[in-house]
C-alpha atoms as a PDB file:
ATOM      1  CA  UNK A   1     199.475  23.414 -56.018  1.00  0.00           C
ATOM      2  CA  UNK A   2     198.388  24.275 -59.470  1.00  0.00           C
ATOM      3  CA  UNK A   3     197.695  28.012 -60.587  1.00  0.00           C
ATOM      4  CA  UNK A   4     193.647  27.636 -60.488  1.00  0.00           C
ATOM      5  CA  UNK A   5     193.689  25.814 -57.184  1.00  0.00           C
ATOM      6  CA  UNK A   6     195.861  28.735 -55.924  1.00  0.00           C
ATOM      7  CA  UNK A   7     193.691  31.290 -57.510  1.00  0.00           C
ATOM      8  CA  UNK A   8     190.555  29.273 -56.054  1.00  0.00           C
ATOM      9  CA  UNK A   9     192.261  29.358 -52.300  1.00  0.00           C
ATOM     10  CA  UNK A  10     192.954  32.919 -52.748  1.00  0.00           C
ATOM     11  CA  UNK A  11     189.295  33.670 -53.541  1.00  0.00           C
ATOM     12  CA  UNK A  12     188.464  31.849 -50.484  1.00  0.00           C
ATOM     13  CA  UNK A  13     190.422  33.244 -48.208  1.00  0.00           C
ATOM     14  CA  UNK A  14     188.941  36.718 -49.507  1.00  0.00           C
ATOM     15  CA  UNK A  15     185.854  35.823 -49.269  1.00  0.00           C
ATOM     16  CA  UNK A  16     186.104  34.399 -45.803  1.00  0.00           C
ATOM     17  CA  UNK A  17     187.715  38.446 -45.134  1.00  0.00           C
ATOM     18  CA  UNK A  18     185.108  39.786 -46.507  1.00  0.00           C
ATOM     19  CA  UNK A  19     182.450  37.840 -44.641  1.00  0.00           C
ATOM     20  CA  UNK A  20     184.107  38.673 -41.610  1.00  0.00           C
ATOM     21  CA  UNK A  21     184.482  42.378 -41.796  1.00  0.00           C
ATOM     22  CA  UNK A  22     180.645  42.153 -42.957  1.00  0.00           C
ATOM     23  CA  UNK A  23     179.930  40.740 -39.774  1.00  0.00           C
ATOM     24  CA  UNK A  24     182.013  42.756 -37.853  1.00  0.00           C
ATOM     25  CA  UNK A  25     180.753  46.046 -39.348  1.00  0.00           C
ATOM     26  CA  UNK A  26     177.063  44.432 -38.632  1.00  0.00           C
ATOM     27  CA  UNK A  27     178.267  43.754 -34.767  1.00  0.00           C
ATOM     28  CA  UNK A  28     179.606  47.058 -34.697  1.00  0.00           C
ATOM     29  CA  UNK A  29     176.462  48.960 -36.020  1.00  0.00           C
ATOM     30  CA  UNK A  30     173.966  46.565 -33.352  1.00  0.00           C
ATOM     31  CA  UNK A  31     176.356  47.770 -30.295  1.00  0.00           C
ATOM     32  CA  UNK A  32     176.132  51.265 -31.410  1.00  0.00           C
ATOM     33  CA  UNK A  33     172.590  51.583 -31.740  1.00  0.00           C
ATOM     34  CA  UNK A  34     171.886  49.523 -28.488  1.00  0.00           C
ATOM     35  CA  UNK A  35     174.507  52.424 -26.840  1.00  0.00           C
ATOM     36  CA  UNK A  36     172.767  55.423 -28.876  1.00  0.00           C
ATOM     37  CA  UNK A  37     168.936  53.778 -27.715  1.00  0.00           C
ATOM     38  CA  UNK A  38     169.955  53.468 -23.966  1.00  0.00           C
ATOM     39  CA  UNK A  39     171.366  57.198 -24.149  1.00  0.00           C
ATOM     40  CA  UNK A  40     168.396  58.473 -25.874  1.00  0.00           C
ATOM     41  CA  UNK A  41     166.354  57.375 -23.545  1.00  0.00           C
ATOM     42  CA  UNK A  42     168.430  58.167 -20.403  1.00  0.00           C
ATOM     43  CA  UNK A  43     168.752  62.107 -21.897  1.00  0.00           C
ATOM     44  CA  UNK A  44     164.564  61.240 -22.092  1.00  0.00           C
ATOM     45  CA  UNK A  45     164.161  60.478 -18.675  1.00  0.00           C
ATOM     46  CA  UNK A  46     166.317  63.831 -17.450  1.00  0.00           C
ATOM     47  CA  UNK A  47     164.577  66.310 -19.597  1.00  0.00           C
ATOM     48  CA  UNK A  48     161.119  64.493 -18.361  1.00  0.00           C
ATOM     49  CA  UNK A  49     162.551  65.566 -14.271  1.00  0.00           C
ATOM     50  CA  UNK A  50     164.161  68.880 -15.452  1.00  0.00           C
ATOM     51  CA  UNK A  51     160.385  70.099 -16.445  1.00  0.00           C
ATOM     52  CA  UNK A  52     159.262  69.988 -12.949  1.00  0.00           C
ATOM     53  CA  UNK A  53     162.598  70.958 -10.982  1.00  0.00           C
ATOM     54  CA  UNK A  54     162.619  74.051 -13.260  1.00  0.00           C
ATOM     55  CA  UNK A  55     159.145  74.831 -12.864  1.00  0.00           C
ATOM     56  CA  UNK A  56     160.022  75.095  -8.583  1.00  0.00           C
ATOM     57  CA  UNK A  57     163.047  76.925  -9.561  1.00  0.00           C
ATOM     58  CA  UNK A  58     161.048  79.369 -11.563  1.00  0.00           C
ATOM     59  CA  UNK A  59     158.274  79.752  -8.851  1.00  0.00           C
ATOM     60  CA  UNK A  60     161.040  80.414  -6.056  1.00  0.00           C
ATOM     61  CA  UNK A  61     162.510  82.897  -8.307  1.00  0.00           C
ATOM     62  CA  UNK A  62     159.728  84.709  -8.470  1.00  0.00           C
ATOM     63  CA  UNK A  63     158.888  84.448  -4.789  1.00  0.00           C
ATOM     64  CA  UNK A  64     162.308  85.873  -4.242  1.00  0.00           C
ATOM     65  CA  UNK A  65     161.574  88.897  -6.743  1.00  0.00           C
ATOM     66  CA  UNK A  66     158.184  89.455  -4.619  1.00  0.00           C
ATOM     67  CA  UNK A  67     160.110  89.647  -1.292  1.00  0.00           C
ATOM     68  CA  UNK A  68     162.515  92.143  -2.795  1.00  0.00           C
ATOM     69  CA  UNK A  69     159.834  93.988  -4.193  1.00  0.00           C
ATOM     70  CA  UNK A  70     157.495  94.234  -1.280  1.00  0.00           C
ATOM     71  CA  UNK A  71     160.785  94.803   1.449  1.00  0.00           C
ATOM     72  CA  UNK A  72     163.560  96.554  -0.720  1.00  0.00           C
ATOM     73  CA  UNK A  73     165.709  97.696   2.284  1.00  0.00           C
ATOM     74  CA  UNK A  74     165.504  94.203   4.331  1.00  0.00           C
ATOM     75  CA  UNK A  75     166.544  92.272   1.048  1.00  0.00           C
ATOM     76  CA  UNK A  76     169.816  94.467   0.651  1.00  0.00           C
ATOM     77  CA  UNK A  77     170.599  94.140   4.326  1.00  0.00           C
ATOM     78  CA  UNK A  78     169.993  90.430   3.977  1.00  0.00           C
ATOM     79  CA  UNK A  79     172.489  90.650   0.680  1.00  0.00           C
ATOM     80  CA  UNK A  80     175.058  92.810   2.699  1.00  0.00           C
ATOM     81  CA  UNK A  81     175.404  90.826   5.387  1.00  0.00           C
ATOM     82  CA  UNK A  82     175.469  87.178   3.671  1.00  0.00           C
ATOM     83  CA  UNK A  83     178.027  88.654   1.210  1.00  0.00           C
ATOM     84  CA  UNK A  84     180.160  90.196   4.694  1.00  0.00           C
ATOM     85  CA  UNK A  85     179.522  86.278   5.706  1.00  0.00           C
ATOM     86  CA  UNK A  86     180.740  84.898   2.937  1.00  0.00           C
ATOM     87  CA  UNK A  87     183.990  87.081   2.692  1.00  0.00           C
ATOM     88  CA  UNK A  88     184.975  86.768   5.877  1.00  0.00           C
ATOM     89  CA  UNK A  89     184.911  82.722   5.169  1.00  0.00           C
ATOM     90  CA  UNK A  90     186.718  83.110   2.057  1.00  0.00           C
ATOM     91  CA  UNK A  91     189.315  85.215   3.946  1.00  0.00           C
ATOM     92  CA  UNK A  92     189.745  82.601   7.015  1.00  0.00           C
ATOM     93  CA  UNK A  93     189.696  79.885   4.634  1.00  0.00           C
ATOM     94  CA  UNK A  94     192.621  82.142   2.989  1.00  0.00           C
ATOM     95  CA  UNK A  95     194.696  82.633   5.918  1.00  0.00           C
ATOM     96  CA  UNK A  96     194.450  78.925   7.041  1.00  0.00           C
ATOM     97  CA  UNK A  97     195.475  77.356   3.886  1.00  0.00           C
ATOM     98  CA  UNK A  98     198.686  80.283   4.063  1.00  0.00           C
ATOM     99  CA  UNK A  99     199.825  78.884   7.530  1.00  0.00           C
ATOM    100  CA  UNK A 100     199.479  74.901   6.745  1.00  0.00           C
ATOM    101  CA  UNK A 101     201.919  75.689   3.503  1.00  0.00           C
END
């Protein structure tokens, strides 16, 4: 092979690189965007059923405020004895895990 022929093949074979990490850059960028549209539009759909779910949330929280307000002493009994409840689940939940070890 002479010297210019070289030099030509050389050119070639960068060029041929070249064209290929263009079009693997361009590949890249498409598969990105198509990932980045469908997750734009999935966090789009959520927020569009979060407005309404936190609209009943906000309405229960307020009829829970009323019911406090309006019967003070039943509310804290009602507290009392689902906290009691809950302890003494925790607790037996406690013990049974100690004996199965």
């Amino acid at each position: 092979m002479t010297a210019p022929s070289l030099q030509t093949s050389k050119s070639n074979i960068a060029d041929r690189l070249a064209l290929s990490a263009d079009s693997a850059i361009h590949s890249t960028q498409y598969a990105a965007n198509k990932a980045f549209d469908r997750l734009s539009g999935g966090v789009e759909s959520l927020r569009g059923r979060a407005g309404p779910l936190m609209e009943r949330a906000t309405a229960k929280a307020e009829a829970g405020k009323h019911y406090i307000e309006e019967r003070p002493v039943k509310a804290l009994l009602i507290a009392a004895a689902t906290g009691a409840a809950l302890a003494m689940l925790l607790s037996w939940m406690g013990r049974s895990r100690s004996t199965r070890v």
